[in-house]
Protein backbone atom coordinates (compact mmCIF):
# COMPACT_ATOMS: atom_id res chain seq x y z
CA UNK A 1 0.00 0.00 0.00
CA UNK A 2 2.75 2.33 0.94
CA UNK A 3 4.39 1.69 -2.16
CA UNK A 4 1.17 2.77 -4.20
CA UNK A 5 0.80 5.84 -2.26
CA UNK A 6 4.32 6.89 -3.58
CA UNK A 7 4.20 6.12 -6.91
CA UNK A 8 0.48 8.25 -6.78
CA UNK A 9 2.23 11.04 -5.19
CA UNK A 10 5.25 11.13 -7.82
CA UNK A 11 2.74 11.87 -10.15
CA UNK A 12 1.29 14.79 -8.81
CA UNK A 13 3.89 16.98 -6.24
CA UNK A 14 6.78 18.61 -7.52
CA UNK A 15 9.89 16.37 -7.90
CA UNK A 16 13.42 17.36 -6.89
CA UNK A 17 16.66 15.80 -9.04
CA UNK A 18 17.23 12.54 -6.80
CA UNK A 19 20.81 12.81 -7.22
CA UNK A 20 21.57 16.88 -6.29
CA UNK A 21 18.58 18.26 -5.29
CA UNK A 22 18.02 20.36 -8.39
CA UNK A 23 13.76 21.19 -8.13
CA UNK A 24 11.68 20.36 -11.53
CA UNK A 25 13.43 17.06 -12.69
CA UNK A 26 13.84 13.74 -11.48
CA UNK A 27 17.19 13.67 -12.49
CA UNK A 28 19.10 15.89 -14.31
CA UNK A 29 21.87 15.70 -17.50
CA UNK A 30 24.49 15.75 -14.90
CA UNK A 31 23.31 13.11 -12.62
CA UNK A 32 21.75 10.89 -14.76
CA UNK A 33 25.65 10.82 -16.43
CA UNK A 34 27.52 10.19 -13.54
CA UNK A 35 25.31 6.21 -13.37
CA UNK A 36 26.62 5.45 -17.41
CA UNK A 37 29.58 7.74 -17.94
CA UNK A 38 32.47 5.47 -16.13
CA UNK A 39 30.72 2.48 -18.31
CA UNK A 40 30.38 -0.86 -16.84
CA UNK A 41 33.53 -2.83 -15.13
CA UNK A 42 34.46 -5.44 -13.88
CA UNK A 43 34.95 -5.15 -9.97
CA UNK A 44 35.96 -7.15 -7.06
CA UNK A 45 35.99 -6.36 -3.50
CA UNK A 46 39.13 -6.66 -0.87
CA UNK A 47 39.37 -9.31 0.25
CA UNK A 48 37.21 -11.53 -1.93
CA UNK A 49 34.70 -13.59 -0.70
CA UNK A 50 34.97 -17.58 -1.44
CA UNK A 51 32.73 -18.24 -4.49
CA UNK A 52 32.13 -14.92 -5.40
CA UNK A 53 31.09 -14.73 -9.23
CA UNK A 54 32.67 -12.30 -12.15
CA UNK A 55 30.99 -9.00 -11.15
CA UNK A 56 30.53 -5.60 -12.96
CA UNK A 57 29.37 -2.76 -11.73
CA UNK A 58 28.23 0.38 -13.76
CA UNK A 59 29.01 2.96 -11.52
CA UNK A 60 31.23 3.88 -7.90
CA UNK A 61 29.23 4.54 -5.07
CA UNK A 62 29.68 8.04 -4.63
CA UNK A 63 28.22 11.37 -4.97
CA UNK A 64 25.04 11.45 -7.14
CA UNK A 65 24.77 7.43 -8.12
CA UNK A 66 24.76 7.40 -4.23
CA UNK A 67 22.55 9.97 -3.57
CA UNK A 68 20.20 8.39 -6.33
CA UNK A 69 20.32 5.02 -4.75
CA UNK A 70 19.64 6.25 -1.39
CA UNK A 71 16.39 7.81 -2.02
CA UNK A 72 15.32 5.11 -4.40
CA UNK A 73 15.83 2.53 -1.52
CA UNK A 74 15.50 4.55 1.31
CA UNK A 75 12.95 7.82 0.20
CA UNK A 76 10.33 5.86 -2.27
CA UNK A 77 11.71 8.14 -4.84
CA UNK A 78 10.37 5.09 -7.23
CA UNK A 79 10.44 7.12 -10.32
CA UNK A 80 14.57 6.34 -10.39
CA UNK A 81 13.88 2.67 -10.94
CA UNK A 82 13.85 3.57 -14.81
CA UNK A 83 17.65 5.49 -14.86
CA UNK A 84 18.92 3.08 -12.50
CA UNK A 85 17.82 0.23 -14.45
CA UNK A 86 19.76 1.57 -17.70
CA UNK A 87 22.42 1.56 -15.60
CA UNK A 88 22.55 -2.05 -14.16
CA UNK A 89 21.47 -2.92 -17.90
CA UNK A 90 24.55 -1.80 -18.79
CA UNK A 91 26.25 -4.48 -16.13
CA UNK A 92 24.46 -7.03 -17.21
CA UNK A 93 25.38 -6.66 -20.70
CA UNK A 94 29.27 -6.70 -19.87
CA UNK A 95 28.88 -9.42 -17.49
CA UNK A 96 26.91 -11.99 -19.97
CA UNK A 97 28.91 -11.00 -22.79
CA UNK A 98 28.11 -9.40 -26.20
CA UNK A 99 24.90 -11.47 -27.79
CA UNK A 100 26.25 -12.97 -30.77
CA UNK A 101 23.28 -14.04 -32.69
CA UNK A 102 19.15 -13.75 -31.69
CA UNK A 103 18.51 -17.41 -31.28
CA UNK A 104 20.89 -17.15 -27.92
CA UNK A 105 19.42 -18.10 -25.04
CA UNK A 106 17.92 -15.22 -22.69
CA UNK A 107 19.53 -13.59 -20.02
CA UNK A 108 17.59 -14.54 -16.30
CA UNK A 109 18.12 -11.52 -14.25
CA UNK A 110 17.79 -13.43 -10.35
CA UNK A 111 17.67 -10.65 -7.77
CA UNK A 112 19.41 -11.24 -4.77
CA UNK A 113 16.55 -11.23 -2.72
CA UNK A 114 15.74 -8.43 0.04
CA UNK A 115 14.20 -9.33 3.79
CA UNK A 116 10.88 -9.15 4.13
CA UNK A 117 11.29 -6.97 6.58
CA UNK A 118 13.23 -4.54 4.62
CA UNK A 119 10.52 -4.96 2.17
CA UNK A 120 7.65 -3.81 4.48
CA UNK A 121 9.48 -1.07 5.84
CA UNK A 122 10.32 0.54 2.23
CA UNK A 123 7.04 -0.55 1.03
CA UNK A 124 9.01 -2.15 -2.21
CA UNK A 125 11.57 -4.25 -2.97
CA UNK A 126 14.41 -1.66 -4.66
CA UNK A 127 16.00 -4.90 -6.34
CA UNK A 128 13.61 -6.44 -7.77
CA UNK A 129 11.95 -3.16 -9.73
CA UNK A 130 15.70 -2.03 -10.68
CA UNK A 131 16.21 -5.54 -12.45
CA UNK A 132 12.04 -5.35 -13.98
CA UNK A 133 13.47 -1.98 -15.64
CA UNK A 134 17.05 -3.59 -16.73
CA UNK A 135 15.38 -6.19 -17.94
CA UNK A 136 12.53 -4.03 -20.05
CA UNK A 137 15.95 -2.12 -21.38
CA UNK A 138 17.11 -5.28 -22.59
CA UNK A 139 14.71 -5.63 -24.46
CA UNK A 140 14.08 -3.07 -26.31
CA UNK A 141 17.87 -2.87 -27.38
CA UNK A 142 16.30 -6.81 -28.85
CA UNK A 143 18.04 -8.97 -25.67
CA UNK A 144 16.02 -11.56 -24.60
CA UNK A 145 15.71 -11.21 -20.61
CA UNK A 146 13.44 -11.50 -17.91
CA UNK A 147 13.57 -11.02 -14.25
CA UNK A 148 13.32 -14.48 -12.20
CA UNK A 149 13.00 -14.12 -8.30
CA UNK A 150 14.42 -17.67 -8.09
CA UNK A 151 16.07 -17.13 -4.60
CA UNK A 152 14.40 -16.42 -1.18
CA UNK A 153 15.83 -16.08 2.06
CA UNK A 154 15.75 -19.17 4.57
CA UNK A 155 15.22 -16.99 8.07
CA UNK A 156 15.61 -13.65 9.34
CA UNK A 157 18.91 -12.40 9.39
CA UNK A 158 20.88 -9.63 11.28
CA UNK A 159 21.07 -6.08 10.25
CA UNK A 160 24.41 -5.86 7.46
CA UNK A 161 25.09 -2.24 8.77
CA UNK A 162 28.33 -1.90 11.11
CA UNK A 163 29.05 -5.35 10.13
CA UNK A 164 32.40 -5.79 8.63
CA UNK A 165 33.79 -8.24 5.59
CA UNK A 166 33.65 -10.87 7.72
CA UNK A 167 30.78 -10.80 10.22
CA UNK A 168 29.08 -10.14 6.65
CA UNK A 169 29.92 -13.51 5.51
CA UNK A 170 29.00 -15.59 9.14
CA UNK A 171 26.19 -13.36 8.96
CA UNK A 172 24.45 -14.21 5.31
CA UNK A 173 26.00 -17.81 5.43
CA UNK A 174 23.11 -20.39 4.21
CA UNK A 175 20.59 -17.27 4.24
CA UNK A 176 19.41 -18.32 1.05
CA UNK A 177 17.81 -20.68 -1.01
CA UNK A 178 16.68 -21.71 -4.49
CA UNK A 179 12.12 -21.74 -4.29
CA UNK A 180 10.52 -24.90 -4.93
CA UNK A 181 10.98 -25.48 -8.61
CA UNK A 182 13.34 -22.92 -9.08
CA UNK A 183 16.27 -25.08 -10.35
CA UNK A 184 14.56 -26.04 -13.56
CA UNK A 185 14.23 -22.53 -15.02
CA UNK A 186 18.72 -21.96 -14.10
CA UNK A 187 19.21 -24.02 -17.18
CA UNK A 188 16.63 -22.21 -19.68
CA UNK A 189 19.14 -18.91 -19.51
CA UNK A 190 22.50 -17.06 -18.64
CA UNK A 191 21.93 -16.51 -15.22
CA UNK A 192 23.01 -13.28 -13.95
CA UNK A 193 22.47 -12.46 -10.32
CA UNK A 194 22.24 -8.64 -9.82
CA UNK A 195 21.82 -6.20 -6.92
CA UNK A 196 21.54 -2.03 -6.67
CA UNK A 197 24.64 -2.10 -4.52
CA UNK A 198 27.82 -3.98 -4.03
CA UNK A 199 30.18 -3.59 -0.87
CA UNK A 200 31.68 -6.38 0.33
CA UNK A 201 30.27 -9.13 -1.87
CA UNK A 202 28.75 -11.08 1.00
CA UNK A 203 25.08 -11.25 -0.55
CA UNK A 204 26.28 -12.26 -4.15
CA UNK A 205 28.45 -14.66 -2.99
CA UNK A 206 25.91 -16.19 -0.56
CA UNK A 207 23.24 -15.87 -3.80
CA UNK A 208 25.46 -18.53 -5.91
CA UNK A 209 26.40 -20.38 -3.50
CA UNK A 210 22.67 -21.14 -3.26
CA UNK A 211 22.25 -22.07 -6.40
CA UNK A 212 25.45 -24.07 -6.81
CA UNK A 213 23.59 -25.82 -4.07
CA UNK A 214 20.91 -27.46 -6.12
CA UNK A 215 23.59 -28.18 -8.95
CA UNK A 216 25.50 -31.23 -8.58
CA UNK A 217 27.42 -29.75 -12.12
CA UNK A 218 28.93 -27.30 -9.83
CA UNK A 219 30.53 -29.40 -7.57
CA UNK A 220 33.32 -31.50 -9.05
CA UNK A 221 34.29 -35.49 -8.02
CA UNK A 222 30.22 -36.03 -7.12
CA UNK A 223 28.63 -38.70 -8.95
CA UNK A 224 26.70 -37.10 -11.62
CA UNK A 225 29.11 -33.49 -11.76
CA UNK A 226 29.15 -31.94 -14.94
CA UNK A 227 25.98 -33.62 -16.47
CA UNK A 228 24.17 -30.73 -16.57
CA UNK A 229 26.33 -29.76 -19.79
CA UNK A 230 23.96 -26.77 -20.84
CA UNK A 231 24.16 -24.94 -17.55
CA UNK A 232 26.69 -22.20 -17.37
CA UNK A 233 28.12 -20.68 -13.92
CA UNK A 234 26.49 -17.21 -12.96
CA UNK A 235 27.60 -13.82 -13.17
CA UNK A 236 26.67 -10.91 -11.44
CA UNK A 237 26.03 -6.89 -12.56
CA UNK A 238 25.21 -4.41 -9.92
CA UNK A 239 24.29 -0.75 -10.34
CA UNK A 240 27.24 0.33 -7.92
CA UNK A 241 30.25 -0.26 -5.94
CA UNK A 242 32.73 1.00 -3.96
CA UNK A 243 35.08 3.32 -5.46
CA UNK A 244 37.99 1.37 -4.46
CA UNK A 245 36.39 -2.21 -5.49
CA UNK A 246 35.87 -0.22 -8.95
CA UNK A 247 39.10 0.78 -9.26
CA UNK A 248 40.44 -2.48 -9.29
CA UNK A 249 40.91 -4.04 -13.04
CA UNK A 250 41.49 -7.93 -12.63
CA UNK A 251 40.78 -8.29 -15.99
């Protein structure tokens, strides 16, 4: 309900850019610039988590893209979902790789799911309607891709914030898990797991271990590994990262 309110009263008060502040625009030339103009990279925190995946990110969390994602998640500005989905399209793009012909098979954006906790205190899930705009720019550039919420989260969890690397990783370790059913649509696509925000890596590393989980082809010497010949690891594209994670080229 609180999440209809907002998008109602978007449409009818007077916005302010989300990134600066600027009054009449929801984001202007400037902001809107400082999400694409770095272009997408790949990125990778310090240290690395175990089993993180190849990650890009389109932008450093700084300045405007964090001032943008802060009142997207935080603020209900809701009307960002559409520039900060460009932006994570972007990611996704440079993670899966260039799309050589149009018969090849469709990118499955898998959120890394929120709490639902979060989710009733924001009155939306940020992820989930940044990666149903990514996935809407996809298309329309003629991408196959759609937006699977093939993870959910096992129990509550504690708060992230003032946690560091580590207590990150005890923290979100088996937090997740593939729904009922789930693992039959991983092989049907090029998975890409995808969040708004990067900082230590603990979520997206947590998200494939998950599915790795309900893949026996991920886990060599097991009777059966590597049968599953079609599916391919996961990637991951965020919208932003740290400024130092972004600096670092690994390529």
């Amino acid at each position: 309900m609180r999440g209809w309110w907002r998008e109602i009263a978007g449409l009818v008060l007077p916005v302010a850019c989300g990134g600066c502040g600027r009054a009449r625009t929801e984001l202007c030339p400037p902001c809107r610039a400082e999400l694409t103009e770095a272009g997408p990279r790949r990125v990778r925190p310090l240290p690395v988590p175990a089993g993180l995946p190849p990650v890009h990110a389109a932008a450093p969390y700084a300045d405007a893209v964090r001032s943008v994602l802060l009142a997207h998640k935080e603020r209900g500005a809701l009307f960002l979902a559409g520039p900060l989905g460009e932006a994570l399209a972007d990611a996704v793009t440079a993670a899966a790789g260039p799309c050589e012909t149009s018969e090849a098979a469709p990118l499955l954006l898998v959120p890394v799911p929120s709490s639902r906790r979060s989710v009733r205190a924001r009155g939306h899930d940020p992820t989930r309607r940044i990666a149903l705009a990514a996935a809407g720019r996809l298309r329309r550039s003629g991408r196959a891709a759609r937006v699977i919420p093939l993870l959910r989260q096992r129990g509550a969890v504690a708060d992230q914030s003032g946690l560091d690397a580590r207590g990150r990783l005890a923290n979100l370790a088996g937090a997740l898990e593939v729904r009922s059913g789930g693992s039959r649509l991983v092989g049907r696509g090029r998975v890409v797991l995808v969040d708004d925000l990067m900082t230590t890596g603990a979520s997206l590393a947590e998200a494939a271990r998950a599915l790795r989980a309900v893949h026996r082809s991920f886990i060599p010497g097991l009777p059966g590994a590597g049968a599953d010949r079609g599916f391919v690891q996961p990637v991951a594209a965020v919208v932003a990262t740290s400024p130092s994670s972004f600096e670092i080229n690994r390529n």
